[in-house]
N, C-alpha and C. Protein backbone atom coordinates (compact mmCIF):
# COMPACT_ATOMS: atom_id res chain seq x y z
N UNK A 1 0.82 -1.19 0.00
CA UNK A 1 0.00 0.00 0.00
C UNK A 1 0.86 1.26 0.00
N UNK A 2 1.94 1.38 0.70
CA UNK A 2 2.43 2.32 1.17
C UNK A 2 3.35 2.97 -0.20
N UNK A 3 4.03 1.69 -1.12
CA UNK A 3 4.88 1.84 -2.13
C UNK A 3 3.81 2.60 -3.16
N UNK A 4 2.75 2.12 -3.19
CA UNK A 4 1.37 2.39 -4.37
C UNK A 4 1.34 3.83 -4.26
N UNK A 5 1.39 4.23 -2.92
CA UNK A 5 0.70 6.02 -2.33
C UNK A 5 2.64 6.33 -3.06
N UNK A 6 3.06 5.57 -3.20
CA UNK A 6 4.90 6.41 -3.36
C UNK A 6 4.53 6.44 -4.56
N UNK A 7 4.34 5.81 -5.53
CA UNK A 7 4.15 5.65 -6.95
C UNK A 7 3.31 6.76 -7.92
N UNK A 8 1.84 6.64 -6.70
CA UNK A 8 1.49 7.94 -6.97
C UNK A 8 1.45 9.10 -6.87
N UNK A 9 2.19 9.44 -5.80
CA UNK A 9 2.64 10.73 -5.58
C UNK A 9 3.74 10.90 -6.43
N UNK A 10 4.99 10.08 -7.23
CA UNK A 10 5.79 10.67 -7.68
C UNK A 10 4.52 11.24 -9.09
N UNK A 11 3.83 10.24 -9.54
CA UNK A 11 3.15 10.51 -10.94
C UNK A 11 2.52 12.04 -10.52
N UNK A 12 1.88 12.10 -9.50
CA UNK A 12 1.24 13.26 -9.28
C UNK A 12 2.23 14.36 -9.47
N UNK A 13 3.38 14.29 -8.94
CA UNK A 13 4.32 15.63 -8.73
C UNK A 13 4.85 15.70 -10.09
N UNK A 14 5.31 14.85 -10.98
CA UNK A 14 5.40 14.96 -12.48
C UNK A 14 4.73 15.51 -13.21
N UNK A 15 3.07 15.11 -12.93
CA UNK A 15 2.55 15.95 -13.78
C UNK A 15 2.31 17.15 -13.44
N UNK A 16 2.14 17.69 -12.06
CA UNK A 16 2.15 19.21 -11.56
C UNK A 16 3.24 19.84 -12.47
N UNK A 17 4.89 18.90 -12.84
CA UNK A 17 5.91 20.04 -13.05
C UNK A 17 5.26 20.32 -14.38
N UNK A 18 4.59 19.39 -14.87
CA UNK A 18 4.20 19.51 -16.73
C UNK A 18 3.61 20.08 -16.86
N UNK A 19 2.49 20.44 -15.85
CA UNK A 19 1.35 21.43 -16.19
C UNK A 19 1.95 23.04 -15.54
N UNK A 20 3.08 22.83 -14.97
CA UNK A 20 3.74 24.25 -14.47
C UNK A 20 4.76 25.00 -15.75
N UNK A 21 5.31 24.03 -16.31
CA UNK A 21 6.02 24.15 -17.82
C UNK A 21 4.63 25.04 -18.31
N UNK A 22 3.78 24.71 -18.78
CA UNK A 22 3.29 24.66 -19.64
C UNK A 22 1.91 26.15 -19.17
N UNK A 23 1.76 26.46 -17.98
CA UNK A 23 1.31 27.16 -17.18
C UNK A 23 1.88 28.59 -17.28
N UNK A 24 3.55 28.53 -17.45
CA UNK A 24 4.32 29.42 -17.62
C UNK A 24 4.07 29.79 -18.87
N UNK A 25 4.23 29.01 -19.74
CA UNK A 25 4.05 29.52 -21.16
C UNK A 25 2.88 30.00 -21.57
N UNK A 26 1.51 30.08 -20.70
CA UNK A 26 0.78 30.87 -20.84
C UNK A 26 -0.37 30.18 -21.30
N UNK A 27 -0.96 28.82 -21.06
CA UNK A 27 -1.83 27.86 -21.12
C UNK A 27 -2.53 27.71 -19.79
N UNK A 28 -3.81 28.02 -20.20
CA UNK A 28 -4.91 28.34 -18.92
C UNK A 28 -5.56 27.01 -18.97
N UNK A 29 -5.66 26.62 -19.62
CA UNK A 29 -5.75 24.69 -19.38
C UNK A 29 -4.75 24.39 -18.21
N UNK A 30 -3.69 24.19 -18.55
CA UNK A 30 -2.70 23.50 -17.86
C UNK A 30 -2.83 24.68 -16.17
N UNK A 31 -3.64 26.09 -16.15
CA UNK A 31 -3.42 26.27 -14.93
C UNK A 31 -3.88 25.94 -13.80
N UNK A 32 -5.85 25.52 -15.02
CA UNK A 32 -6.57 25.05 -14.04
C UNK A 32 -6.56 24.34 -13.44
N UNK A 33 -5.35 23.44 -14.31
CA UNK A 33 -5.84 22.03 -13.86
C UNK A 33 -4.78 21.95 -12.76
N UNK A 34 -4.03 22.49 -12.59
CA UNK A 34 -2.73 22.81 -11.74
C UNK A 34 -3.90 23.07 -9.97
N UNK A 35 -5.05 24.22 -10.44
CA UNK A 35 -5.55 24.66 -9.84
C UNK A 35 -6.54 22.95 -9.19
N UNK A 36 -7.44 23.05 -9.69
CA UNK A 36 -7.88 21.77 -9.52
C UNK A 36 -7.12 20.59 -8.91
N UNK A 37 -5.81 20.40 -9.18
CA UNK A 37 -4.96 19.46 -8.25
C UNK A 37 -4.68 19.87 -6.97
N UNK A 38 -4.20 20.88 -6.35
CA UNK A 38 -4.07 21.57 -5.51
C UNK A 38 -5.35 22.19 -4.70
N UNK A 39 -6.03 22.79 -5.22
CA UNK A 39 -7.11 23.15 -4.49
C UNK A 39 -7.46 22.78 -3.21
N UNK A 40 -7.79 21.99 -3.25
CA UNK A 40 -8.44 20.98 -1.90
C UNK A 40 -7.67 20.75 -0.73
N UNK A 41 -5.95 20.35 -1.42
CA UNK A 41 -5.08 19.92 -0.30
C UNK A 41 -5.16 21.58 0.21
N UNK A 42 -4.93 22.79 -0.75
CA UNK A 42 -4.39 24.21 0.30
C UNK A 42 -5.15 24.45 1.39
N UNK A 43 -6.96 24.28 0.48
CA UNK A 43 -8.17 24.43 1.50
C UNK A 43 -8.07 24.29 2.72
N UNK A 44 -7.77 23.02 2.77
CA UNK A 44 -7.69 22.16 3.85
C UNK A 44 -6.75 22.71 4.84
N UNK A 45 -5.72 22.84 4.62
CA UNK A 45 -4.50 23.22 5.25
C UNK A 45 -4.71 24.54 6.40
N UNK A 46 -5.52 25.67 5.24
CA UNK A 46 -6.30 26.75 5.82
C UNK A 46 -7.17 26.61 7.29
N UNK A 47 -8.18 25.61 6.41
CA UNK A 47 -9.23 25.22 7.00
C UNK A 47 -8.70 24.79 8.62
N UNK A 48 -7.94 23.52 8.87
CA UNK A 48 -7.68 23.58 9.67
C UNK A 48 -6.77 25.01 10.49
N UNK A 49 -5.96 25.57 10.03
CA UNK A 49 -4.86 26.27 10.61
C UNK A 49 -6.35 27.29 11.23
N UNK A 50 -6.86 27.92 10.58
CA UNK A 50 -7.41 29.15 10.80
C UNK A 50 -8.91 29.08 11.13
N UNK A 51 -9.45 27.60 11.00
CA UNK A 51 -10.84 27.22 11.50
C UNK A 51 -12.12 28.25 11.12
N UNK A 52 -11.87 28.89 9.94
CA UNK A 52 -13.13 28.90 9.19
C UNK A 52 -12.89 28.67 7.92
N UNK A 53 -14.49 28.30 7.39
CA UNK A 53 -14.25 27.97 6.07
C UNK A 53 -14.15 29.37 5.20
N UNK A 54 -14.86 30.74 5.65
CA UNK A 54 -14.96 31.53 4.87
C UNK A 54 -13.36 32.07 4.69
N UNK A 55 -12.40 32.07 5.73
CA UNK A 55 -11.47 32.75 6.13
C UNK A 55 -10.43 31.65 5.41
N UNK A 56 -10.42 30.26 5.03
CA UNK A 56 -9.91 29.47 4.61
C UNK A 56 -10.01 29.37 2.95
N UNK A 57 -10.94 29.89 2.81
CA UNK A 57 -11.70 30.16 1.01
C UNK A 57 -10.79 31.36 0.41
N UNK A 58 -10.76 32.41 1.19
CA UNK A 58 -9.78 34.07 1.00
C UNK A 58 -8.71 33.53 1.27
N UNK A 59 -8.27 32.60 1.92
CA UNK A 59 -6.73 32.49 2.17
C UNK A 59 -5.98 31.70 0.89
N UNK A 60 -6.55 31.03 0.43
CA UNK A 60 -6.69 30.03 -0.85
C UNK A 60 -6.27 30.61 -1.94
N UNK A 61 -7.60 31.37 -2.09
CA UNK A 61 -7.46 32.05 -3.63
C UNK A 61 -6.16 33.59 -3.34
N UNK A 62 -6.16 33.64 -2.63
CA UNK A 62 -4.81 34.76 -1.98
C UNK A 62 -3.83 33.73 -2.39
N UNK A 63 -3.31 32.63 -2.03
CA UNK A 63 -2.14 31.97 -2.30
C UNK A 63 -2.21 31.31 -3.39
N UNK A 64 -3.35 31.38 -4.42
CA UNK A 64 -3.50 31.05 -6.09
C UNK A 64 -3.01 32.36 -6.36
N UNK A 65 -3.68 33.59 -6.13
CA UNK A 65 -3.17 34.58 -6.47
C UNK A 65 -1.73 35.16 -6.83
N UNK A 66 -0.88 34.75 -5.49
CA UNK A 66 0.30 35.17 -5.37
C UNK A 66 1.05 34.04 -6.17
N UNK A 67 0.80 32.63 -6.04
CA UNK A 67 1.80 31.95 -6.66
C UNK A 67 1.68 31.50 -8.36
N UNK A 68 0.63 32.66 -8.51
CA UNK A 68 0.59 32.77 -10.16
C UNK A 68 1.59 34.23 -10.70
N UNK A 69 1.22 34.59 -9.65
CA UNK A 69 2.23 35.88 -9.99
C UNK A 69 3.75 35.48 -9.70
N UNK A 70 4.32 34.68 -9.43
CA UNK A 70 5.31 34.27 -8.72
C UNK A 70 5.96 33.32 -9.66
N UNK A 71 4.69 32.66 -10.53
CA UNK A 71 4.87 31.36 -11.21
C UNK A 71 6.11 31.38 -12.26
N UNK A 72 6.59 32.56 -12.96
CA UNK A 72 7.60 32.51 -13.71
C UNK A 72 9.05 32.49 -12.69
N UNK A 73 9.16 32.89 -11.34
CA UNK A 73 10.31 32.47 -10.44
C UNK A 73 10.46 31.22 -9.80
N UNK A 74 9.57 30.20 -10.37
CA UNK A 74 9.30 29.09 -9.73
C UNK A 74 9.89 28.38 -10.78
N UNK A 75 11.45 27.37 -10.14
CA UNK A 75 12.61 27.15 -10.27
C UNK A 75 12.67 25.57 -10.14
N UNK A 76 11.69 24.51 -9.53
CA UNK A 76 11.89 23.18 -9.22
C UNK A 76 12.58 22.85 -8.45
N UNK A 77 13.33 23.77 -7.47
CA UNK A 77 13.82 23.04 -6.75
C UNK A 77 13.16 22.33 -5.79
N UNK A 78 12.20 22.32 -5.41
CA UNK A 78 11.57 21.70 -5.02
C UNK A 78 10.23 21.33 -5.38
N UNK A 79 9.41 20.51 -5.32
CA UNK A 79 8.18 20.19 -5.96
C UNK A 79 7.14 21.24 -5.58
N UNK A 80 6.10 21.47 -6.58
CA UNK A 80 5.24 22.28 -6.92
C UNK A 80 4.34 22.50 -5.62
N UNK A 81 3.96 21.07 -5.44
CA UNK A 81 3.13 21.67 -4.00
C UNK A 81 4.08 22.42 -2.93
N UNK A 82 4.96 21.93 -3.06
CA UNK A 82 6.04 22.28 -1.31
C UNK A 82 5.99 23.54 -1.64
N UNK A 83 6.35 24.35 -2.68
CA UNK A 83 6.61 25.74 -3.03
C UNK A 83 5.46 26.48 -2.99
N UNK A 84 4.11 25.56 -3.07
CA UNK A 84 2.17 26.48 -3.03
C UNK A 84 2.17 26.52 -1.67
N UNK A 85 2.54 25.27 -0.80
CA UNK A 85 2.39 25.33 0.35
C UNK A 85 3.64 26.38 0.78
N UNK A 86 4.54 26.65 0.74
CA UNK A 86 5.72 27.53 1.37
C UNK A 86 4.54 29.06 1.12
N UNK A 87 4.36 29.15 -0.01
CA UNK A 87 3.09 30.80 -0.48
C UNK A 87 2.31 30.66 0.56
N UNK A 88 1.50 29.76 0.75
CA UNK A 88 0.75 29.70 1.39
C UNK A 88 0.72 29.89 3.11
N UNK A 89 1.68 29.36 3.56
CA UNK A 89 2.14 29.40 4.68
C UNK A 89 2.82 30.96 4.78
N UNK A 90 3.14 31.48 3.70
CA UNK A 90 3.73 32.95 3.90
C UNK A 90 2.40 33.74 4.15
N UNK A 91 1.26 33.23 3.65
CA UNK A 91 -0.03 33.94 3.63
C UNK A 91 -0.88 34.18 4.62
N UNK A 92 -0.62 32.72 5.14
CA UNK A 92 -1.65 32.41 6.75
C UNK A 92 -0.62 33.64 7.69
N UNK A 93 0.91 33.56 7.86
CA UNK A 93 1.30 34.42 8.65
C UNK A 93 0.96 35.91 8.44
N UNK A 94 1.30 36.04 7.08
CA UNK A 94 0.62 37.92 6.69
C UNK A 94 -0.69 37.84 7.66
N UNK A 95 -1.54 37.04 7.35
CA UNK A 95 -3.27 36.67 7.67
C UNK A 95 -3.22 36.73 9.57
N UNK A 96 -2.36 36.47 10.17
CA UNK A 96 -2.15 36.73 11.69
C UNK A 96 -1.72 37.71 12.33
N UNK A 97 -0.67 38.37 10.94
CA UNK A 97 0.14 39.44 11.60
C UNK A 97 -0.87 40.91 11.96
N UNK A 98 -1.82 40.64 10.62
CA UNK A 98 -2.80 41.66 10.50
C UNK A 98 -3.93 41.72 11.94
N UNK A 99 -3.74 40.84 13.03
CA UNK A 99 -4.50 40.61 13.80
C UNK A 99 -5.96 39.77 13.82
N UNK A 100 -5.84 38.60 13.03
CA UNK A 100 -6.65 38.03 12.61
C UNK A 100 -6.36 36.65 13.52
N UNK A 101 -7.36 36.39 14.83
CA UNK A 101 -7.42 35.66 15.47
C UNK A 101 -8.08 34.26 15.40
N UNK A 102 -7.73 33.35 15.96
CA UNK A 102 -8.68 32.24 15.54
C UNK A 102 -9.74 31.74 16.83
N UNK A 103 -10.94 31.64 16.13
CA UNK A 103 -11.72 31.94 17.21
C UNK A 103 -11.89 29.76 17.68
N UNK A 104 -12.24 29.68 19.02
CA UNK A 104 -12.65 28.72 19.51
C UNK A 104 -13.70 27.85 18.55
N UNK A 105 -13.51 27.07 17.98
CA UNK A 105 -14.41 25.78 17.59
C UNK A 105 -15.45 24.91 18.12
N UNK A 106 -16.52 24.69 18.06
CA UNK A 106 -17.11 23.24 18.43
C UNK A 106 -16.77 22.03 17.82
N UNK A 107 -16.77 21.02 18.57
CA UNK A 107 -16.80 19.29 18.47
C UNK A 107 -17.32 19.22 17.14
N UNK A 108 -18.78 19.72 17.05
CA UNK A 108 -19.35 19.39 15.46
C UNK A 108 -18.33 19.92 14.61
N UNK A 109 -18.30 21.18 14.93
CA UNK A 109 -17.30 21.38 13.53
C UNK A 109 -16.11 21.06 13.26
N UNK A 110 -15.01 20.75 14.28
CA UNK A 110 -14.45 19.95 14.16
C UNK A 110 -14.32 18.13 13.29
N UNK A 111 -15.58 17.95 13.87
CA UNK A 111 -15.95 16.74 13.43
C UNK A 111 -15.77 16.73 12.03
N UNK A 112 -16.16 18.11 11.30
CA UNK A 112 -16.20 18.18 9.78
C UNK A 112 -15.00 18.33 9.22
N UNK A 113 -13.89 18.51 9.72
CA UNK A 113 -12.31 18.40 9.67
C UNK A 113 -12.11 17.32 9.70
N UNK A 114 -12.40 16.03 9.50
CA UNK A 114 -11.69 14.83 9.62
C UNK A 114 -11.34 14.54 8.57
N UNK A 115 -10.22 14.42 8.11
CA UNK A 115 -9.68 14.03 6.48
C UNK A 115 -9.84 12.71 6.34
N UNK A 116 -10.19 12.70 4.87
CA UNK A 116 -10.19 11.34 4.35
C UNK A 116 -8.09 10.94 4.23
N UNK A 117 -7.63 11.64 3.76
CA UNK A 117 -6.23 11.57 3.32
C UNK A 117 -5.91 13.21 3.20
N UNK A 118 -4.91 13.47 3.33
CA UNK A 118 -3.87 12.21 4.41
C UNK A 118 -4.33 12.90 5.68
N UNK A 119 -4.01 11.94 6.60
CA UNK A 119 -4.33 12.25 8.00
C UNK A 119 -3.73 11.67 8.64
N UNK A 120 -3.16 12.23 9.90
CA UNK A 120 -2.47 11.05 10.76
C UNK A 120 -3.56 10.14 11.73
N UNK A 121 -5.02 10.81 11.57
CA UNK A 121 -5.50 9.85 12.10
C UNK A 121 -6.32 8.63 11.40
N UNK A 122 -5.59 7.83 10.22
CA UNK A 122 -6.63 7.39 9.63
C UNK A 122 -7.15 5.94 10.57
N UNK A 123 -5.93 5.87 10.96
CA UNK A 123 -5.94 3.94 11.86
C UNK A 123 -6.92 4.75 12.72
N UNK A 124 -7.40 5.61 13.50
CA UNK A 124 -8.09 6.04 14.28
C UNK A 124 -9.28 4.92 14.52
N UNK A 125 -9.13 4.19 15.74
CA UNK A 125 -10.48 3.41 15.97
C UNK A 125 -11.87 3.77 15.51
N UNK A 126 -12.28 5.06 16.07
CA UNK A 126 -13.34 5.62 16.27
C UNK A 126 -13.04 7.06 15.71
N UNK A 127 -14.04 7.43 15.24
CA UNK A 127 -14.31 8.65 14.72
C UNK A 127 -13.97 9.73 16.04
N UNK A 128 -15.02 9.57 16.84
CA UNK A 128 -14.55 10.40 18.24
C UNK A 128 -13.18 10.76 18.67
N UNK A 129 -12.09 9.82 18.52
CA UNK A 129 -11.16 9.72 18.99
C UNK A 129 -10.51 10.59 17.76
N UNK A 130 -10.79 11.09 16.81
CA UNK A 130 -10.13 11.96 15.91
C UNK A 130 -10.59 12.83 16.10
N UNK A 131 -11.62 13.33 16.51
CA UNK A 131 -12.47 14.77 16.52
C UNK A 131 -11.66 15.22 17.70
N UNK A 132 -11.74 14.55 18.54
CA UNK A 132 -10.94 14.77 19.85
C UNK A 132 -9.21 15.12 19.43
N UNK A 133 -8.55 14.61 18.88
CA UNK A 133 -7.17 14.67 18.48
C UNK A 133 -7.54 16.15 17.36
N UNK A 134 -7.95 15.99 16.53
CA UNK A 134 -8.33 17.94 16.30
C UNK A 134 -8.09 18.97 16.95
N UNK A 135 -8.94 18.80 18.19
CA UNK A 135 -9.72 19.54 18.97
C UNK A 135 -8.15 19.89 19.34
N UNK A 136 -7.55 18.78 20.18
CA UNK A 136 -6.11 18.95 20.60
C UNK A 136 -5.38 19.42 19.70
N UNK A 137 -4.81 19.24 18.36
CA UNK A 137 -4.39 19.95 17.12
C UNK A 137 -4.52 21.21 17.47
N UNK A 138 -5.45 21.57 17.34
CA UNK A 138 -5.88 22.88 17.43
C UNK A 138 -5.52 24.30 18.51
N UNK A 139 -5.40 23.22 19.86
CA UNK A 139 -4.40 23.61 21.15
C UNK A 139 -2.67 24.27 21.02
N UNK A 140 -2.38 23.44 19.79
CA UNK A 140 -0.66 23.58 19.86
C UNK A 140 -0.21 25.07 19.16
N UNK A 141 0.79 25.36 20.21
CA UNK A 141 1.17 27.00 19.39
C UNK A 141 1.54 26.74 17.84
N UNK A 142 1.65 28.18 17.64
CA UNK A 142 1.27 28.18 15.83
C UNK A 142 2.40 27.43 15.12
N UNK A 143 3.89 27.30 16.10
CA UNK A 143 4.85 26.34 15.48
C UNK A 143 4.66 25.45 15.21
N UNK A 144 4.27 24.16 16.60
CA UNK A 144 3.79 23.12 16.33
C UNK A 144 2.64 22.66 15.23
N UNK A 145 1.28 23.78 15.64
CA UNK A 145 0.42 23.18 14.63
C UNK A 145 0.68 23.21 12.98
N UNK A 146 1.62 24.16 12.44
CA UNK A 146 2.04 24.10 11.63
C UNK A 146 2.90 23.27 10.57
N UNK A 147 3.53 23.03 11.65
CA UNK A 147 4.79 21.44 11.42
C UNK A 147 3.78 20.22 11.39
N UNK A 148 2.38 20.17 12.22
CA UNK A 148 1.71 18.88 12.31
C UNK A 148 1.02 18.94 10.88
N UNK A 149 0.60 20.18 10.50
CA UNK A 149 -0.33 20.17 9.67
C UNK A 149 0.27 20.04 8.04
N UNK A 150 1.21 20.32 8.42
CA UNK A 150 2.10 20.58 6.87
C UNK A 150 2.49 18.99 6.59
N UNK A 151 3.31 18.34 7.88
CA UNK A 151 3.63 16.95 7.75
C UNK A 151 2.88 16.12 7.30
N UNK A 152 1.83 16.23 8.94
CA UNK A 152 0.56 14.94 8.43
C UNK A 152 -0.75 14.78 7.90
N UNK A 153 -0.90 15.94 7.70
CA UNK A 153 -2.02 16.33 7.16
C UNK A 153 -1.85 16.30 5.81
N UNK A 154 -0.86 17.11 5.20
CA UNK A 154 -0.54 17.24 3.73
C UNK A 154 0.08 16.76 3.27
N UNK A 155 0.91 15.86 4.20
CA UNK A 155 1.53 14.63 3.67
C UNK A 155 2.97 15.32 2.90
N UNK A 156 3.84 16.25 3.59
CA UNK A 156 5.11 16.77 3.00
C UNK A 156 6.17 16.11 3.85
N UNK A 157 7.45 15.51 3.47
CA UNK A 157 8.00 15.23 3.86
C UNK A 157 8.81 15.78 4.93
N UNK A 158 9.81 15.53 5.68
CA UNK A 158 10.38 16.11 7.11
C UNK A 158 10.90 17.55 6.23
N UNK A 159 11.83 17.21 5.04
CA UNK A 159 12.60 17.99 4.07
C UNK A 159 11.30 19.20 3.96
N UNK A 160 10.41 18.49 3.38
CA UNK A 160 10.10 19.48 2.54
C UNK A 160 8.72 20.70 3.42
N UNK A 161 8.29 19.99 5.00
CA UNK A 161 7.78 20.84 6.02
C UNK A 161 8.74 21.88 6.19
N UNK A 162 10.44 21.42 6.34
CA UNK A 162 11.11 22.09 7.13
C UNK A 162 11.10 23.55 6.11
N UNK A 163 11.66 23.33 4.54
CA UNK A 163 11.29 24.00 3.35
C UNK A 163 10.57 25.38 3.42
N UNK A 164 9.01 24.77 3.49
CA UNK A 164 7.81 25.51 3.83
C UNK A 164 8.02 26.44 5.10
N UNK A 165 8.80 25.92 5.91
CA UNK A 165 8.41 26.76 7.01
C UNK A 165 9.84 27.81 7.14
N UNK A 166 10.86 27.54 6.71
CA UNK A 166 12.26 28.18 6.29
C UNK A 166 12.62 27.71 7.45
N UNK A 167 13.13 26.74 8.22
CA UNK A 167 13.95 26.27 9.07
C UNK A 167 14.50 24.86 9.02
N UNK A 168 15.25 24.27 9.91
CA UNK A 168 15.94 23.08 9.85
C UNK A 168 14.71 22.01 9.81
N UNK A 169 15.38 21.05 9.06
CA UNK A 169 14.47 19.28 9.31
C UNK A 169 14.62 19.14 10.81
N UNK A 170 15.66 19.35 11.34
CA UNK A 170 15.84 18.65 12.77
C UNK A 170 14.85 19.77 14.04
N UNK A 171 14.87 21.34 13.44
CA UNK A 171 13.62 21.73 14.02
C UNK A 171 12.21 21.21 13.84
N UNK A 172 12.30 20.62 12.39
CA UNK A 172 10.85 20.28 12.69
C UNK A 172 10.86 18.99 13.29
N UNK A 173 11.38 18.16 13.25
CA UNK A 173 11.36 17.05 14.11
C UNK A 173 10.85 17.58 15.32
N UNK A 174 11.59 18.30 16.03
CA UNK A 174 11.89 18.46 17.20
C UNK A 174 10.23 19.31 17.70
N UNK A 175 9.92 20.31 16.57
CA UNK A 175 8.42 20.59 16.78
C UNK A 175 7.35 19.40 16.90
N UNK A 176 7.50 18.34 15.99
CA UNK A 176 6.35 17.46 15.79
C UNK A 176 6.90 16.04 17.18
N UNK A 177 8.00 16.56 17.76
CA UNK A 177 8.27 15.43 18.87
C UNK A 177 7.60 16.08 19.33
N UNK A 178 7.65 17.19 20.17
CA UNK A 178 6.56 18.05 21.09
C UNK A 178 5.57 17.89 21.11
N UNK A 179 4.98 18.23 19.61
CA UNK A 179 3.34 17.77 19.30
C UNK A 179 3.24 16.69 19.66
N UNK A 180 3.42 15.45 19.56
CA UNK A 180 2.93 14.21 19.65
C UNK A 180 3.37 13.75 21.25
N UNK A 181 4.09 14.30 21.47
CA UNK A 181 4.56 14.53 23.54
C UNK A 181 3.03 15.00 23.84
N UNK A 182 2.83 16.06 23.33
CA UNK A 182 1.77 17.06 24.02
C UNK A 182 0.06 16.29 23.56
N UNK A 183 0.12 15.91 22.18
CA UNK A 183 -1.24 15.04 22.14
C UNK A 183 -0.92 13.45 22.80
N UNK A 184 -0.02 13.27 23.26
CA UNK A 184 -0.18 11.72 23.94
C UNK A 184 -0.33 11.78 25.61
N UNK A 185 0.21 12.64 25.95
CA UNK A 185 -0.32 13.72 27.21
C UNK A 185 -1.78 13.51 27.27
N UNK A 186 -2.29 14.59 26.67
CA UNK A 186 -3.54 14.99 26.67
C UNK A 186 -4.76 13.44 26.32
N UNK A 187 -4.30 12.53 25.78
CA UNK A 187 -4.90 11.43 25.03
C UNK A 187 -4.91 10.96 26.24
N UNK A 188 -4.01 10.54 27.08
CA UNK A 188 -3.79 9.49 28.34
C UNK A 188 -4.80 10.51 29.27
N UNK A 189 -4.82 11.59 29.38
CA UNK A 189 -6.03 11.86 30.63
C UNK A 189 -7.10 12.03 30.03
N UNK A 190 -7.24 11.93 28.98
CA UNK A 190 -8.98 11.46 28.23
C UNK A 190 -9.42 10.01 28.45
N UNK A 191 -8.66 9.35 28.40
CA UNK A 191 -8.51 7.60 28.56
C UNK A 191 -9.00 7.41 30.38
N UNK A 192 -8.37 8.07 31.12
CA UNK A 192 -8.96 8.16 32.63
C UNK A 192 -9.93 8.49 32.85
């Protein structure tokens, strides 16, 4: 299973670079569809970080925005998403600096955050027990949740979180040891 999700993610990131070739040269086919591949994973990313959908929708098309304008400095060194997500992540911070707070959540809505893929909670027994691990997500300062969300949520490698966020692999390790210190914490006095 695990080699299959490798297989397709390289095919996926191949064709992102083909439709970015070709994006550059000024083919609105190849942007949409660029757009359309991406879409959902940025949403999401939003969605959780900033816990609304309306505020997650503006943050989106803000980081389509910018990384179309951007799109002729976009170099491969790293893969297409890592570099939407790096925009993007430059966006959510503009989006905080401006004093844009994130307000407290309910359980239900939370509940509506549960990813199909990727997620770190997919083995999750019970549904509950992920809404709950959210909820906690949601607790961790903006370092941590960032490093969790970029990793396991979006499924970027140690490399390519660290990338996105402009710091060391071994910081983000060291963020997502915390996180998972701090949700296994919190998990064990839910269990009591």
């Amino acid at each position: 299973m695990a080699a299959t999700n490798l297989v397709m993610a390289t095919i996926m990131a191949e064709e992102a670079e083909r439709l970015c070739e070709r994006a550059r040269g000024g083919d609105m086919a190849a942007a949409s569809e660029l757009v359309r591949l991406h879409y959902e994973r940025v949403y999401a990313f939003f969605r959780r970080l900033c816990g609304s959908d309306a505020d997650a929708a503006d943050l989106t098309q803000k980081t389509f925005a910018k990384g179309w304008a951007a799109l002729g400095s976009y170099a491969g060194r790293s893969s297409f998403s890592t570099w939407l997500h790096g925009i993007g992540r430059n966006v959510y911070v503009d989006w905080r600096r401006k004093g844009n707070r994130l307000e407290p959540q309910s359980e239900e809505w939370w509940a509506g955050c549960v990813a199909e893929r990727p997620s770190p909670f997919e083995d999750a027994a019970e549904r509950d027990v992920a809404v709950r691990l959210h909820t906690l997500v949601s607790q961790l300062d903006d370092e941590k949740k960032e490093a969790v969300h970029l990793h396991y949520y979006q499924g970027l490698s140690l490399s390519e979180t660290a990338e996105v966020l402009g710091v060391a692999t071994s910081t983000v390790k060291y963020r997502l040891r915390e996180a998972l210190e701090f949700l296994r914490t919190r998990c064990e006095t839910i269990k009591k």
